[in-house]
Protein backbone atom coordinates (compact mmCIF):
# COMPACT_ATOMS: atom_id res chain seq x y z
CA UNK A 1 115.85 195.01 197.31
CA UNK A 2 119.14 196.28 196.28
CA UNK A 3 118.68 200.42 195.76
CA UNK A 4 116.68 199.91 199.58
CA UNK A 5 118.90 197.18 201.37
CA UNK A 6 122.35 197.24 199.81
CA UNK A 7 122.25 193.77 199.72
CA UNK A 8 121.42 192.12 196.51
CA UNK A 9 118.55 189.46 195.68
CA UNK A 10 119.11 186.28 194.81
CA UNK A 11 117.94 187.29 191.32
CA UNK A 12 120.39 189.93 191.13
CA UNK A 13 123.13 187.02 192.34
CA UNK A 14 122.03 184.86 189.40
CA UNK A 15 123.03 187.75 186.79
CA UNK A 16 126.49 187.87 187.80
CA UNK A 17 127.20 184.70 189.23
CA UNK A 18 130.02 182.09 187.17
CA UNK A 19 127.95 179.12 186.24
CA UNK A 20 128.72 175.86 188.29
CA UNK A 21 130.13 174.26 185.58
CA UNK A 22 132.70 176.77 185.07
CA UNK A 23 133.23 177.13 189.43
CA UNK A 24 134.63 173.37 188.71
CA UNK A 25 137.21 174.30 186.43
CA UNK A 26 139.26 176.92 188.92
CA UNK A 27 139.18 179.99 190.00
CA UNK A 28 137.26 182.53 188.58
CA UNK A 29 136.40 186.06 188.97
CA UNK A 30 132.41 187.26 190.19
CA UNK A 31 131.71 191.16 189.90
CA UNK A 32 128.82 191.96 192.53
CA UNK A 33 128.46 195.55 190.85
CA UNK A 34 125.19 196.61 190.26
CA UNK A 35 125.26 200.35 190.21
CA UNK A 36 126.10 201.75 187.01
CA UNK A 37 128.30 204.16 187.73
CA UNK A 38 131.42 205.98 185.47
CA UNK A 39 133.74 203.18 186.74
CA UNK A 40 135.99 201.07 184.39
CA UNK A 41 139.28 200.23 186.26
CA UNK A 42 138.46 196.47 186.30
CA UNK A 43 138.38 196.62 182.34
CA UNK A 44 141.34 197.93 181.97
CA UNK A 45 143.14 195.55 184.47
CA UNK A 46 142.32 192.29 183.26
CA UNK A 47 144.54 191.12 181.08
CA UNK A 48 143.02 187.92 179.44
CA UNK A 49 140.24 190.29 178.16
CA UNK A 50 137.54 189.12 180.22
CA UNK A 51 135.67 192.37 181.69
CA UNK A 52 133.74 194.27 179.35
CA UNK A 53 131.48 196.78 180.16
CA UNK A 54 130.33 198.04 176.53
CA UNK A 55 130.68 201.40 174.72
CA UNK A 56 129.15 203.37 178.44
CA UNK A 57 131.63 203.61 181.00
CA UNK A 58 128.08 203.89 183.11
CA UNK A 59 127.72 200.21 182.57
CA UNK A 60 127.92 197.44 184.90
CA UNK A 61 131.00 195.01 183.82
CA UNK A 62 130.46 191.58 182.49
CA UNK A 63 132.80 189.17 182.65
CA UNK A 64 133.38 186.41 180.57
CA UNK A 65 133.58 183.54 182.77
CA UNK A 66 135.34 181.31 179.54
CA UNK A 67 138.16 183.93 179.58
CA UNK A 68 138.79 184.59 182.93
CA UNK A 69 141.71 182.55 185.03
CA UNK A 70 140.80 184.15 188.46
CA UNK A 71 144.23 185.95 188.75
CA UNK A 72 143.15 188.15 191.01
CA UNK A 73 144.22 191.33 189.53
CA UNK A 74 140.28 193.04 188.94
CA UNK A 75 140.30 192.58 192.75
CA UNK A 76 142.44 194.77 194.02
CA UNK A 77 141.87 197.65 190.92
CA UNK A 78 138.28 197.61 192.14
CA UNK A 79 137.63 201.08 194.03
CA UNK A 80 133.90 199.33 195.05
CA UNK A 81 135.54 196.26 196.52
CA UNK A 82 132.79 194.56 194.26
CA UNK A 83 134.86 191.92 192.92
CA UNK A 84 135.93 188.66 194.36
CA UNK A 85 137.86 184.90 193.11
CA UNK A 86 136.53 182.13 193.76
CA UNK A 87 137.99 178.84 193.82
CA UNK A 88 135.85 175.73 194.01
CA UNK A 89 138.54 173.32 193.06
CA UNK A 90 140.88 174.11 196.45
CA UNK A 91 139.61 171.04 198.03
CA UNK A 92 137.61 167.48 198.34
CA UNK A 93 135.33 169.85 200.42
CA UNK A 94 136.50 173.82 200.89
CA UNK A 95 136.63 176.36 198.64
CA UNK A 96 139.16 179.31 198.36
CA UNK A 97 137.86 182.66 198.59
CA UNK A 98 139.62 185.97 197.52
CA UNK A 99 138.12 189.07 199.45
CA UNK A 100 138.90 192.42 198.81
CA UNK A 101 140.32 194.52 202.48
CA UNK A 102 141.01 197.41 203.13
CA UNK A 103 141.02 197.61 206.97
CA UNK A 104 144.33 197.33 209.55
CA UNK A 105 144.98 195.45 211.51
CA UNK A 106 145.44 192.66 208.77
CA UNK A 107 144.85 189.24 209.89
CA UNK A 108 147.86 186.44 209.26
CA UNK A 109 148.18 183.21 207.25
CA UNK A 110 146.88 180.06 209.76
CA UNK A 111 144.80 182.93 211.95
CA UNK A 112 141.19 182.36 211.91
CA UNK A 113 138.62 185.01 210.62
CA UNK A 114 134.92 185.52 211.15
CA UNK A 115 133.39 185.47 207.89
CA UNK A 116 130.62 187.75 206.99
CA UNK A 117 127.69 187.71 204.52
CA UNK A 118 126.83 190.54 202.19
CA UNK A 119 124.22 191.42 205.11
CA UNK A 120 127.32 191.56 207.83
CA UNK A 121 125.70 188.36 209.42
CA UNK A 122 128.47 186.15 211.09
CA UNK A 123 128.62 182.43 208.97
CA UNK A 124 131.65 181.21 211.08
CA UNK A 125 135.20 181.32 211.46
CA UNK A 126 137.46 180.65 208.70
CA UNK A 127 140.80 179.76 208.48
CA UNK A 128 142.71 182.90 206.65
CA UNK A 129 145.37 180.84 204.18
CA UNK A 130 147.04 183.91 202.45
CA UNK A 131 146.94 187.62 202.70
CA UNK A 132 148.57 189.57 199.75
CA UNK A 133 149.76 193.10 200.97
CA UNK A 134 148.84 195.58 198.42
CA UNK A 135 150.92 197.87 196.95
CA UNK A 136 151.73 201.56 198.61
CA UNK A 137 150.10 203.02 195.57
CA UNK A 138 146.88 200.59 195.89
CA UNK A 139 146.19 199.61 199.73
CA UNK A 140 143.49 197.38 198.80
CA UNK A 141 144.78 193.49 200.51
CA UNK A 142 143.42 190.25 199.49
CA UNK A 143 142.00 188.16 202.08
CA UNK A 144 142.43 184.55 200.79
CA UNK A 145 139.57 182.48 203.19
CA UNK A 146 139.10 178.48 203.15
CA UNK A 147 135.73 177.78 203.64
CA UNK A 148 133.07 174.78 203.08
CA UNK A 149 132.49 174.73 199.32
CA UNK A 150 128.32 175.36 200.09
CA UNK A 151 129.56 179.16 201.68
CA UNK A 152 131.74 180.01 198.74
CA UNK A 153 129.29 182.26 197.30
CA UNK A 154 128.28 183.40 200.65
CA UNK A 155 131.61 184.72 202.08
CA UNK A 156 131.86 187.99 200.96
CA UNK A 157 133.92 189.89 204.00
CA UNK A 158 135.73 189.35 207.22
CA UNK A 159 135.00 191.37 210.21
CA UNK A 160 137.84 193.60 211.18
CA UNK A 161 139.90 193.33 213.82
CA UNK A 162 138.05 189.61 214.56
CA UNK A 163 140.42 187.06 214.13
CA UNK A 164 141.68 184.34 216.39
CA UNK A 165 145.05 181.85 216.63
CA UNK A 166 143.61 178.43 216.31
């Protein structure tokens, strides 16, 4: 249970998770926030108009999965590190996944990572493809992860400080 564990249920998933039709089109944007909260920096960074959140800055944002090219942008404005791109179309059978990081030492392009669940449990080592600094005024990176197409809504965080040449 989420308020108990942290870690959301599968039900909770289903709420906020792009449809698989719409995973086969490109990337896409997934917003694991589920405590409303006065938060609305996502909103105002997206610039196809894609996260709402209402007329209560307490609500949870909703994105429009039709609208939303999976620039990347939400990512790094989130201050919960709750959102993340996915990209089912990367390969015949690997996904690309965008994590939000905030930790140094960064890991490089070609290194491997150890990706983690939303529980912290280890699912394997994953090849990092692309890290995007951020900026001195916004330190949060983005961790761009190849992994088997079944994990991409699995990976959700690397463990710092793990990573390994191949």
């Amino acid at each position: 249970m989420l308020i108990s564990t942290g870690i959301p249920t599968e039900e909770d998933l289903q709420g906020v998770m792009p449809p698989a039709q719409r995973r086969k089109l490109g990337p896409v944007a997934m917003a694991e926030c589920f405590q409303k909260i006065p938060c609305n920096p996502c909103v105002a960074a997206c610039r196809q108009k894609a996260i709402t959140m209402g007329n209560d800055i307490n609500e949870c944002p909703k994105i429009d999965f039709d609208l939303c090219t999976g620039c990347g942008v939400c990512l790094t404005k989130c201050p919960g590190l709750a959102i993340f791109i996915i990209d089912e179309t990367y390969g015949a059978d690997t996904a690309l996944v965008k994590l939000p990081f905030e930790y140094l030492p960064l890991p490089q392009a070609g290194q491997y990572a150890m990706g983690l669940n939303r529980a912290g449990e280890e699912l394997g080592w994953f090849k990092v493809v692309q890290v995007i600094k951020g900026s001195a005024r916004n330190l949060t990176h983005t961790i761009c992860l190849e992994v088997p197409k079944e994990l991409s809504m699995e990976v959700r965080n690397i463990r710092e400080g793990g990573y390994r040449d191949e």
